[in-house]
C-alpha atoms as a PDB file:
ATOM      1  CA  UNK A   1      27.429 -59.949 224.567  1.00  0.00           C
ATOM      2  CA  UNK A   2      30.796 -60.248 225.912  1.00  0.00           C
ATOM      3  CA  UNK A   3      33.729 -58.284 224.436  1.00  0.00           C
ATOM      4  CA  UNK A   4      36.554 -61.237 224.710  1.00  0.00           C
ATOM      5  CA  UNK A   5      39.230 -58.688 222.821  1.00  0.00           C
ATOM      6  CA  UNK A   6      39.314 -61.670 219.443  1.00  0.00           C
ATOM      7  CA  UNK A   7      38.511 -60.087 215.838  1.00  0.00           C
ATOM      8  CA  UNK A   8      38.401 -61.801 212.702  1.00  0.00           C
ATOM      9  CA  UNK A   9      41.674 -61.002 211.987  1.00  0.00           C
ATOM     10  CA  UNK A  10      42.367 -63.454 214.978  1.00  0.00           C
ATOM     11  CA  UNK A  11      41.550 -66.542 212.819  1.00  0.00           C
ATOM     12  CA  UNK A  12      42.778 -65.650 209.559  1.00  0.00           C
ATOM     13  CA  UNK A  13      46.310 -67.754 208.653  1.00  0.00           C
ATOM     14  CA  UNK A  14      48.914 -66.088 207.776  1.00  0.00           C
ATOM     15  CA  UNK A  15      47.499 -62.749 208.506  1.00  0.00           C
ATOM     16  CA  UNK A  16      50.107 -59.745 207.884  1.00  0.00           C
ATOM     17  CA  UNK A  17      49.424 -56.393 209.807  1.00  0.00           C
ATOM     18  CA  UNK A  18      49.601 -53.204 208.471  1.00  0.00           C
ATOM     19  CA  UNK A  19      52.779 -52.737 210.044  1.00  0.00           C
ATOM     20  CA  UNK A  20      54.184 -55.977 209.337  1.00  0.00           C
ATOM     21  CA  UNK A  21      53.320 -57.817 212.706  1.00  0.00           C
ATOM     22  CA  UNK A  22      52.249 -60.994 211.766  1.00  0.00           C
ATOM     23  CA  UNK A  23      49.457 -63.738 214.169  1.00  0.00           C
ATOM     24  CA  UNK A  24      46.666 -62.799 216.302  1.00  0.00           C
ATOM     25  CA  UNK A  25      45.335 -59.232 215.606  1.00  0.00           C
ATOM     26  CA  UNK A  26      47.688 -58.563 212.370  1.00  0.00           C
ATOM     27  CA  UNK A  27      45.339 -57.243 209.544  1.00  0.00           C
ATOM     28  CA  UNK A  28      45.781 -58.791 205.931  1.00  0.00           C
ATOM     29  CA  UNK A  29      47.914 -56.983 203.503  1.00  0.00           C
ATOM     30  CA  UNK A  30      48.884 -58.317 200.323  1.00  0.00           C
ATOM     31  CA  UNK A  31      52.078 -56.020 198.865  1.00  0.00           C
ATOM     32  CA  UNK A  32      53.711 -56.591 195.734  1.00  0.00           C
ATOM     33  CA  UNK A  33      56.133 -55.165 192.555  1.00  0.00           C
ATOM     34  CA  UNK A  34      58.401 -52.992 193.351  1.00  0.00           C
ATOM     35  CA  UNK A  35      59.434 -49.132 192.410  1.00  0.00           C
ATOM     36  CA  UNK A  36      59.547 -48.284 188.694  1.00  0.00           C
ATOM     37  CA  UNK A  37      62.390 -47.496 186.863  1.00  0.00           C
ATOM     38  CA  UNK A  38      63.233 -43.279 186.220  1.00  0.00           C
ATOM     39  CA  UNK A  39      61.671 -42.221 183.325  1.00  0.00           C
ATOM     40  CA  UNK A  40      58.400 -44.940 182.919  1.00  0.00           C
ATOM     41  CA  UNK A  41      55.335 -43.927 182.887  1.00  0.00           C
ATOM     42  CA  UNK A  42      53.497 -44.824 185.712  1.00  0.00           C
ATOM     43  CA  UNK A  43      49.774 -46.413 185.301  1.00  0.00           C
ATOM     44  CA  UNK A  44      46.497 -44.562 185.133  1.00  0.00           C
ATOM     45  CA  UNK A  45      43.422 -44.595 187.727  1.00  0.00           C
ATOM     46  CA  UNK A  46      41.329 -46.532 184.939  1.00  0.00           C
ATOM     47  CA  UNK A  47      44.306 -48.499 184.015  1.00  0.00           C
ATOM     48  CA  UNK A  48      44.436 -49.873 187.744  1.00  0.00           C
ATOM     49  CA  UNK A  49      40.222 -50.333 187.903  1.00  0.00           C
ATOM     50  CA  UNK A  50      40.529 -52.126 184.493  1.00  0.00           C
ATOM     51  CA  UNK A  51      42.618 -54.493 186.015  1.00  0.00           C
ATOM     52  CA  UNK A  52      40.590 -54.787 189.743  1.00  0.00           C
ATOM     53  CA  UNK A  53      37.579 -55.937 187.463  1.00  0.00           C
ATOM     54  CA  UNK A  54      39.098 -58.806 186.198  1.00  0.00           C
ATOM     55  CA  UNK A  55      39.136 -60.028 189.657  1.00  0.00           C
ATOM     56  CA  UNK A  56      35.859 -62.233 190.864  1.00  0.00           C
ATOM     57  CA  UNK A  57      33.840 -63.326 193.343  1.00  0.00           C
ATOM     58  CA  UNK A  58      34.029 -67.066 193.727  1.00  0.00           C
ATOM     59  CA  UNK A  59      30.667 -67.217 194.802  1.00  0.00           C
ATOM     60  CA  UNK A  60      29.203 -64.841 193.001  1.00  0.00           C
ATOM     61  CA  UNK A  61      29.865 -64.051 189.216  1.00  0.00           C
ATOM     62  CA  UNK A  62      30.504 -60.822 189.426  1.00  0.00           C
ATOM     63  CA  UNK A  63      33.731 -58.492 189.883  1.00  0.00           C
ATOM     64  CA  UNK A  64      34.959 -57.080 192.990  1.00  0.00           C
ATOM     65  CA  UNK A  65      34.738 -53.577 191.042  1.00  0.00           C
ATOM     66  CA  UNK A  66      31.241 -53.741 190.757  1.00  0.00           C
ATOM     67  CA  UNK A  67      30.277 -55.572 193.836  1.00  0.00           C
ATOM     68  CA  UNK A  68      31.310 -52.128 195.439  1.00  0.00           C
ATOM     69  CA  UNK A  69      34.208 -54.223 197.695  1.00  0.00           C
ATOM     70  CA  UNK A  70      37.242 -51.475 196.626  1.00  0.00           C
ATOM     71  CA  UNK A  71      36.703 -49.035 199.205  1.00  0.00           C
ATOM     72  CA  UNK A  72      39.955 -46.970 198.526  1.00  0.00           C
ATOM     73  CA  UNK A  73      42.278 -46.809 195.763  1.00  0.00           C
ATOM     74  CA  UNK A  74      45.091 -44.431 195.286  1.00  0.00           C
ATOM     75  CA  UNK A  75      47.603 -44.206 192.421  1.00  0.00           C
ATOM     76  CA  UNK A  76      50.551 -41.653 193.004  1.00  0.00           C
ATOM     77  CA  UNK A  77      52.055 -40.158 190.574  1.00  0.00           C
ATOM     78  CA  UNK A  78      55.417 -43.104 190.501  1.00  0.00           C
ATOM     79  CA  UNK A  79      53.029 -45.739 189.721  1.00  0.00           C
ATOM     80  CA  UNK A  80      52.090 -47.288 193.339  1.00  0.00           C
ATOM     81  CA  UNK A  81      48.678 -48.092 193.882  1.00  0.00           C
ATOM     82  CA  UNK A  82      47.689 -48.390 197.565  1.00  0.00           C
ATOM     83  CA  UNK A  83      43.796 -50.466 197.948  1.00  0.00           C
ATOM     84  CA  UNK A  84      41.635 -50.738 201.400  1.00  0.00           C
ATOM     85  CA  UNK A  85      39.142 -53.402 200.137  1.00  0.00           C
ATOM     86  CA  UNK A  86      36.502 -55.846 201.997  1.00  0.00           C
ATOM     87  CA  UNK A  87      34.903 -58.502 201.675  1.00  0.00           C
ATOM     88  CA  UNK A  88      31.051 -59.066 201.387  1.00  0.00           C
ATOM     89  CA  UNK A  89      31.220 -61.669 204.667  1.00  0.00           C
ATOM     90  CA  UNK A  90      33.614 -62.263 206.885  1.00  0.00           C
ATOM     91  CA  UNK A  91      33.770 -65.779 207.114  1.00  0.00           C
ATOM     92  CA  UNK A  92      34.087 -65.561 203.450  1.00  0.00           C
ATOM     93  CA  UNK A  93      36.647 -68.898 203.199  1.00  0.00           C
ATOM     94  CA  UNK A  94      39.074 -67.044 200.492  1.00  0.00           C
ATOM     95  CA  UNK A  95      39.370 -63.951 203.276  1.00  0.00           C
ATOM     96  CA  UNK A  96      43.246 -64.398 202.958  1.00  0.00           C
ATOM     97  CA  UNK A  97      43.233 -64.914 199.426  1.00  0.00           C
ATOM     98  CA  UNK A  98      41.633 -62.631 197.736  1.00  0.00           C
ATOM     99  CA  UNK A  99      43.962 -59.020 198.354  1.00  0.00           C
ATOM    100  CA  UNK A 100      46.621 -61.237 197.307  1.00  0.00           C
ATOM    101  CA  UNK A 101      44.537 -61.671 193.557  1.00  0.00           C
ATOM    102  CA  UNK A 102      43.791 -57.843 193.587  1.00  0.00           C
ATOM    103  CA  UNK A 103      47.441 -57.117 194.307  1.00  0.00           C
ATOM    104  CA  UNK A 104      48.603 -59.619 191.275  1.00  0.00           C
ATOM    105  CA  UNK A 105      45.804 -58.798 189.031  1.00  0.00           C
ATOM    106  CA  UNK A 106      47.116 -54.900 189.635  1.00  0.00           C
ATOM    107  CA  UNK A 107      50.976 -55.592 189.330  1.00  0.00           C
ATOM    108  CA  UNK A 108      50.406 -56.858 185.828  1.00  0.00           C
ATOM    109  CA  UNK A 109      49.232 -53.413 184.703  1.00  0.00           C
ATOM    110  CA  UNK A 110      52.165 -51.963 182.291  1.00  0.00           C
ATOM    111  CA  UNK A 111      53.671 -48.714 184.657  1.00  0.00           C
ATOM    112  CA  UNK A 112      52.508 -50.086 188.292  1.00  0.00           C
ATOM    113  CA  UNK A 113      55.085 -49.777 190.862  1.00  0.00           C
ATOM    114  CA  UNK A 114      54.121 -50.790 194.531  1.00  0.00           C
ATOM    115  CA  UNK A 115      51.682 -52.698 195.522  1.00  0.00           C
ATOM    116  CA  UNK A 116      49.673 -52.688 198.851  1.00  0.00           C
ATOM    117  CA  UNK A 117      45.928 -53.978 199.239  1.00  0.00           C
ATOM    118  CA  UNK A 118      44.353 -53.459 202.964  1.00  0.00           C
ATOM    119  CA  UNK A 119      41.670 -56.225 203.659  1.00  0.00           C
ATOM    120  CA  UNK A 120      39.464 -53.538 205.916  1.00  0.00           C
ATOM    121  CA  UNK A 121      36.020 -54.753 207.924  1.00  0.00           C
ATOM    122  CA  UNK A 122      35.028 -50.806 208.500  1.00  0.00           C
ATOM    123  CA  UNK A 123      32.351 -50.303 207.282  1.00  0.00           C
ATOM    124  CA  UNK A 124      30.833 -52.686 206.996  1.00  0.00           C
ATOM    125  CA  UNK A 125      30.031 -53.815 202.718  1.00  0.00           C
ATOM    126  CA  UNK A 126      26.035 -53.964 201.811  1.00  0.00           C
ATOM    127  CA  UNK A 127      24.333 -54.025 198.684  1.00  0.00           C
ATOM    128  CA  UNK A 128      24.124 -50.578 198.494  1.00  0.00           C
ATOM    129  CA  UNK A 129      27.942 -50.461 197.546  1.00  0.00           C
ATOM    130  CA  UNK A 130      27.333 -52.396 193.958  1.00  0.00           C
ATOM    131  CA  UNK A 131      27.221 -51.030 190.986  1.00  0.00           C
ATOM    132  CA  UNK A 132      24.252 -50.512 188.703  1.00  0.00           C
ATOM    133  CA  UNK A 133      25.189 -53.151 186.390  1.00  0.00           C
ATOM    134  CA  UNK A 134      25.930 -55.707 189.639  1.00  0.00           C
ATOM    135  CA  UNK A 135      22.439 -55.106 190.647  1.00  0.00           C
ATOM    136  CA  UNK A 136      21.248 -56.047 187.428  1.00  0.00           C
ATOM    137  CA  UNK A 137      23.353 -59.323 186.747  1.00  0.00           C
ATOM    138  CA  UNK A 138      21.829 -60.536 190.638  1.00  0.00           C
ATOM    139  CA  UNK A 139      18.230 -59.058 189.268  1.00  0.00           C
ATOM    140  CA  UNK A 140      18.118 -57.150 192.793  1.00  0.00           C
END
């Protein structure tokens, strides 16, 4: 097979790259909020999952959580939360919006400052990545 240099980056509108180049070869990055006030108490790890899980799937009914599709997430200690994430295809036709539903689901949570969610395609997602509870819901 021919290498012809295109990713899927390459056909995903209104990709954003990591370091704000935007078209062909930008990855998607969803950022939102902004810094917290001195003084407030920034958000905990669990605080910050809670609210990843009540993002879904459209195809499937299950969380992104548990479907094992959060690959990275970081909370410092002023409340920004920084998320690599994937996707389990990708020609998945909600590619570009779903970091954009993890970042608003997270900027809801009370003491959250920044937020940044990486769509990333390395490595790859497989089953193995779900959660016991995931498996059980898709009786795998």
């Amino acid at each position: 097979m021919q290498d012809d240099g295109l990713n899927l980056s390459d056909f995903m509108p209104g990709a954003v790259g990591r370091w704000g180049e935007t078209g062909p070869g930008a990855d998607y990055r969803a950022e939102r909020g902004s810094p917290l006030a001195d003084g407030q108490t920034p958000a905990s790890y669990d605080q910050v999952i809670e609210a990843i899980q009540t993002v879904y799937d459209p195809e499937i009914p299950i969380n992104l959580w548990d479907l094992g599709l959060i690959y990275r997430c970081d909370v410092t200690s002023r409340g920004d939360v920084d998320i690599d994430m994937t996707l389990t295809a990708p020609g998945c036709p909600v590619a570009g919006q779903m970091p954009v539903m993890v970042a608003e689901a997270i900027e809801k949570v009370p003491g959250v400052g920044r937020v940044a969610v990486q769509l990333v395609w390395e490595p790859g997602w497989t089953k193995d990545r779900m959660t016991d509870d995931a498996r059980l819901l898709l009786d795998l």
